[in-house]
Protein backbone atom coordinates (compact mmCIF):
# COMPACT_ATOMS: atom_id res chain seq x y z
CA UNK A 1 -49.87 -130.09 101.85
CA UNK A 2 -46.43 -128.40 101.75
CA UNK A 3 -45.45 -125.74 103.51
CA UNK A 4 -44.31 -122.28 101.93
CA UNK A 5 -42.21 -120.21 103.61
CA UNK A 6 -41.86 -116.91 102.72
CA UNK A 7 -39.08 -114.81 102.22
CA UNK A 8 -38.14 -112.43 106.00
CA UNK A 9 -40.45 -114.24 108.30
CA UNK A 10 -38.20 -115.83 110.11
CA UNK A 11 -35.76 -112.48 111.02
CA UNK A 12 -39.41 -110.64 111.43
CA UNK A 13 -40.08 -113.38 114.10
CA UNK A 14 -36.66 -113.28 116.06
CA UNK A 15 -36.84 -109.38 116.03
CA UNK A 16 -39.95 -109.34 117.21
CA UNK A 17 -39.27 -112.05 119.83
CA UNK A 18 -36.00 -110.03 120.78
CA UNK A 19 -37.79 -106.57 121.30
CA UNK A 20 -40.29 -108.30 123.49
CA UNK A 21 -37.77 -109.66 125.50
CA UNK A 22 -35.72 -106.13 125.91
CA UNK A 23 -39.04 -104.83 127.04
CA UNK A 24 -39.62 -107.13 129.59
CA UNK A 25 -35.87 -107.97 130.63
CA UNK A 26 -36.52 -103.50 131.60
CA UNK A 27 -39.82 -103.46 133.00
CA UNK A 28 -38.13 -106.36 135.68
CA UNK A 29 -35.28 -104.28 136.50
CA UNK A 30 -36.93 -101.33 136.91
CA UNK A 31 -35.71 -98.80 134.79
CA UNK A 32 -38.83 -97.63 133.67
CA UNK A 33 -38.03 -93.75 134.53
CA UNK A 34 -40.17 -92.27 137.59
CA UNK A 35 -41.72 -88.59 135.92
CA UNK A 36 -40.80 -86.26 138.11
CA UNK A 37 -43.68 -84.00 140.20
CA UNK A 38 -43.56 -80.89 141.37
CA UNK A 39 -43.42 -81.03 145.33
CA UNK A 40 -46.53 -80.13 147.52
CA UNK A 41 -46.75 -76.82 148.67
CA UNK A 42 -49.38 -76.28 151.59
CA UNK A 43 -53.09 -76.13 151.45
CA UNK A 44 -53.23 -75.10 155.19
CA UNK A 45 -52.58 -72.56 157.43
CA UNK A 46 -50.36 -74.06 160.56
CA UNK A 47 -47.99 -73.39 163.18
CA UNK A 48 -45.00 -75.58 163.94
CA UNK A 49 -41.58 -75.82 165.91
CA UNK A 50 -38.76 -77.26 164.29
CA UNK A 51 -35.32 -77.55 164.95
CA UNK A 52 -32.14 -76.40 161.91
CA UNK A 53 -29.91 -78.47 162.03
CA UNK A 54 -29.68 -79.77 165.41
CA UNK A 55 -28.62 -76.64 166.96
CA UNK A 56 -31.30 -73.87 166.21
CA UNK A 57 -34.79 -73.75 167.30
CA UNK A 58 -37.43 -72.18 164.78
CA UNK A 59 -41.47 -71.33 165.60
CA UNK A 60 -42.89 -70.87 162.44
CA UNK A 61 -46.57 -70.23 161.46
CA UNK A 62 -47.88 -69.63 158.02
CA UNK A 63 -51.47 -68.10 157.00
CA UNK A 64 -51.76 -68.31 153.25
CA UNK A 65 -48.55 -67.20 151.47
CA UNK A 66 -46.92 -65.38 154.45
CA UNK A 67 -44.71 -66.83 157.23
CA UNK A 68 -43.52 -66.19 160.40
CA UNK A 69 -39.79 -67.50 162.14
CA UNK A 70 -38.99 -66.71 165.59
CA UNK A 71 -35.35 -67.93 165.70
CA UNK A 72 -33.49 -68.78 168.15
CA UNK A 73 -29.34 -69.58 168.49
CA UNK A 74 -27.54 -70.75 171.14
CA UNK A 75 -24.66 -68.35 169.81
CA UNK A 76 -26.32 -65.15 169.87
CA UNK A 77 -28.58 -63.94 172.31
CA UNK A 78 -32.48 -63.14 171.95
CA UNK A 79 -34.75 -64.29 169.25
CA UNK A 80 -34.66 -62.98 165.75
CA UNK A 81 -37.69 -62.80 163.96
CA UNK A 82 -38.50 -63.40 160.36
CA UNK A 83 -41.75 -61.91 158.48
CA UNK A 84 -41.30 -63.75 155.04
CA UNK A 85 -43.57 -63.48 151.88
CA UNK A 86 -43.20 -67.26 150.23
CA UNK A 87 -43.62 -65.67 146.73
CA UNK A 88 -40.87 -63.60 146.52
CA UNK A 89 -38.76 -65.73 149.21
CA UNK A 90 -38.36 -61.89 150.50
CA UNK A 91 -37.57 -61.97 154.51
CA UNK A 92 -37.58 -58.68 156.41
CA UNK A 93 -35.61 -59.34 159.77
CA UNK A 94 -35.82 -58.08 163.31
CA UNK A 95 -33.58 -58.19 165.28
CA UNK A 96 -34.06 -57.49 169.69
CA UNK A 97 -30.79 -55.94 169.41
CA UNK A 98 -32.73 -53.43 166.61
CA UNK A 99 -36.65 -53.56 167.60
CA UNK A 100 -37.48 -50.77 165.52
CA UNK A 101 -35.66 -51.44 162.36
CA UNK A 102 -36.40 -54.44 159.70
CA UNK A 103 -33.70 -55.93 157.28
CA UNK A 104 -35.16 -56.73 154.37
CA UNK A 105 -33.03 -59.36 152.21
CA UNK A 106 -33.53 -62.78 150.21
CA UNK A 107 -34.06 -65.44 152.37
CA UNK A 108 -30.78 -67.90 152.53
CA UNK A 109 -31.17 -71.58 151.51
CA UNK A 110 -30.48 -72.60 154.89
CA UNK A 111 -34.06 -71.18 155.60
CA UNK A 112 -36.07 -71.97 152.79
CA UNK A 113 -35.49 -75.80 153.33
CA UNK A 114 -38.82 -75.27 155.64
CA UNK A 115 -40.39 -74.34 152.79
CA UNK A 116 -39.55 -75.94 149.59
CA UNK A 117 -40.39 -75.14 145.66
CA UNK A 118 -39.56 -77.31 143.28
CA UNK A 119 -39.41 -80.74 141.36
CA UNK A 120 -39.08 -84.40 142.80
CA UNK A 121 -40.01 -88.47 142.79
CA UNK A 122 -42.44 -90.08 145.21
CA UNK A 123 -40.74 -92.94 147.71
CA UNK A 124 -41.90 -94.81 150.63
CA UNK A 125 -43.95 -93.15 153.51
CA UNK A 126 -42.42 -91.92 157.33
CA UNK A 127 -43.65 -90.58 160.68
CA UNK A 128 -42.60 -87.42 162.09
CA UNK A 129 -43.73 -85.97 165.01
CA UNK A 130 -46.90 -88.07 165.11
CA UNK A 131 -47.81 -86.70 161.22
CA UNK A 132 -47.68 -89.29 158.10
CA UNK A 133 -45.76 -88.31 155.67
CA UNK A 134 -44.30 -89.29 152.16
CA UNK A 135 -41.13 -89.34 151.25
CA UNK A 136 -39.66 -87.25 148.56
CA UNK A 137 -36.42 -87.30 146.35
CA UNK A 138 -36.12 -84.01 145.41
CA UNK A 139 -34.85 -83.00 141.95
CA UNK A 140 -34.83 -79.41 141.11
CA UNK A 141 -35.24 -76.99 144.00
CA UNK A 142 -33.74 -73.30 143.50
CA UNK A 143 -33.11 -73.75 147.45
CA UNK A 144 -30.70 -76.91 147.76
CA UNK A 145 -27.54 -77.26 146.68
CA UNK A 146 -26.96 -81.09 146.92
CA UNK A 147 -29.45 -83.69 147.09
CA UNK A 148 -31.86 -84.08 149.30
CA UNK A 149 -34.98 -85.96 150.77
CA UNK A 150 -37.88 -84.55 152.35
CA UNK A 151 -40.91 -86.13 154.17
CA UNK A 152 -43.88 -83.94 153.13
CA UNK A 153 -47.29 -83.87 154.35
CA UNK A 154 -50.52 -84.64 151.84
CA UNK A 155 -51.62 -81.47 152.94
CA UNK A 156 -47.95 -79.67 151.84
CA UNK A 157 -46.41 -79.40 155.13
CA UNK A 158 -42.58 -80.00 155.13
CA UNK A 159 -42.04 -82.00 158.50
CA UNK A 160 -38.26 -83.07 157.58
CA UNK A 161 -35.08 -82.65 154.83
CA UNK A 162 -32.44 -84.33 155.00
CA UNK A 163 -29.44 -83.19 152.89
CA UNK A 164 -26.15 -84.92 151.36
CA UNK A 165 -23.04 -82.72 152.24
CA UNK A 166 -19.97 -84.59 150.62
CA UNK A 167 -21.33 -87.83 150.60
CA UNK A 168 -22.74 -88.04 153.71
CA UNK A 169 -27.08 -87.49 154.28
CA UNK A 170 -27.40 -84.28 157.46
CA UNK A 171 -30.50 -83.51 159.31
CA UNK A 172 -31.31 -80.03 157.99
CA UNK A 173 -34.72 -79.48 159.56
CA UNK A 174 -36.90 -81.40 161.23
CA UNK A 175 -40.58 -80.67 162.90
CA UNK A 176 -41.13 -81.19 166.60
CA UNK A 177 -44.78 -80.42 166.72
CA UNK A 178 -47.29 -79.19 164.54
CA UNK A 179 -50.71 -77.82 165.18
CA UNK A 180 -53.26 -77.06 161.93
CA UNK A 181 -55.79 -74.06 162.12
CA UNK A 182 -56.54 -70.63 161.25
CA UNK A 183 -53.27 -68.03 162.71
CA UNK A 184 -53.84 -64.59 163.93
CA UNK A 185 -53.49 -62.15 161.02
CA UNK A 186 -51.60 -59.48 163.60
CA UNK A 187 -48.83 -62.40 163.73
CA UNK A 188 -47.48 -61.65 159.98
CA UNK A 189 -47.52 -57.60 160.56
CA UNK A 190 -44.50 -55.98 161.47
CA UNK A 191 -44.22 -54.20 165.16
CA UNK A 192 -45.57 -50.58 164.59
CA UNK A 193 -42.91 -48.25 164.28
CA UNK A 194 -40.60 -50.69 162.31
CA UNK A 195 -38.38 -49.17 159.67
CA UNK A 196 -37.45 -51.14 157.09
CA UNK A 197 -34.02 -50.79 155.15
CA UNK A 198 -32.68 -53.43 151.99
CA UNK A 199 -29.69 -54.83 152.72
CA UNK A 200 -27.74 -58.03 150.91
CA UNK A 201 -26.87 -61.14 153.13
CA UNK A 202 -29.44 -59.67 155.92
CA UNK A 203 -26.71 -56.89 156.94
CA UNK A 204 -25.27 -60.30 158.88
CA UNK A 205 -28.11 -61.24 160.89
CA UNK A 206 -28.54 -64.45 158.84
CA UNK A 207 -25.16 -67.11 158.54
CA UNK A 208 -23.60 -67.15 154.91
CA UNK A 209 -25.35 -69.37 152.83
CA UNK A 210 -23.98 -72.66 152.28
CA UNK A 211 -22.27 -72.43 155.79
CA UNK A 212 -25.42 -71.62 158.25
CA UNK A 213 -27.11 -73.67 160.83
CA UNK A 214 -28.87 -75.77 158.80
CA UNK A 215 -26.48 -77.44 156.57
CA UNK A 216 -23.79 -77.99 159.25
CA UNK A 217 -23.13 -81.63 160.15
């Protein structure tokens, strides 16, 4: 019996022999592309203390979609306290030197990185503060101006984010202990008697943003 071979099936067979190998010479280096998620945002209520940036301390508690910051800075005396609605990233400040009056502003990046919004990639998995916690490259966040990784909770909780400043990754905030539960609605209420008044930048009772606590080396 002879053989006929037809015209184009031997080019069909190389092309298809060459596409296979394209597709598998990729899938072994790994450049089939991560999809992006967006990052988890928490399904509990909580309380926490954290340090910014290695120099200010931060008690933060969160019922729903309302926080609370006490701050504190070695450089200025007395805690400042933050009542902060997570929707609007709308902070209204008080201040000990103030007690009666509330500065209502945005809330600077240096802040938010507690709280983040936004896109990112799954990674490995850390430990902080005794919590599990996966890691995440983030990708689009309104709040960051640089890349950054956080470790975030299954549960939403950010319990670190780290951020690169010219090259170089900085501890931004980080979670010293963490307790889950219900919070005490009174918490997230202003002081009675506090006026508030709108003011850009927090009328200076928040750092610059870009420059603040947080994103220092």
């Amino acid at each position: 019996m002879k053989l006929v071979k037809r015209h184009g099936d031997a080019p069909s067979l190389r092309t298809w022999a060459a596409a296979s190998l394209l597709a598998l010479a990729g899938m072994l280096a790994g450049r089939t592309p991560v999809a992006a998620e967006p990052l988890p945002t928490p399904s509990v209520d909580f309380a926490l203390k954290a340090r910014l940036g290695g120099r200010v301390q931060v008690d933060m508690a969160r019922q729903g979609n309302r926080m609370r910051m006490e701050i504190s800075n070695p450089a200025v005396p007395g805690t400042l306290l933050g009542f902060l609605n997570v929707d609007t990233r709308k902070v209204v400040l008080v201040s000990p030197s103030l007690p009666k009056m509330g500065i209502e502003t945005d809330l600077p990046a240096d802040f938010q990185i507690a709280s983040l919004a936004g896109e990112g990639t799954r990674g490995g998995t850390s430990e902080v503060a005794g919590e599990r916690c996966t890691l995440w490259q983030v990708e689009k966040a309104a709040q960051l101006t640089g890349p950054a990784t956080a470790c975030i909770t299954e549960d939403g909780i950010v319990l670190r984010t780290e951020v690169e400043i010219q090259g170089k990754a900085h501890l931004a905030f980080e979670v010293l202990s963490l307790t889950r539960g219900p919070q005490d609605p009174d918490l997230f209420r202003l002081p009675p008697g506090t006026r508030t008044m709108k003011m850009p930048n927090g009328g200076g009772l928040l750092p610059t943003p870009g420059v603040g606590p947080a994103l220092a080396p």
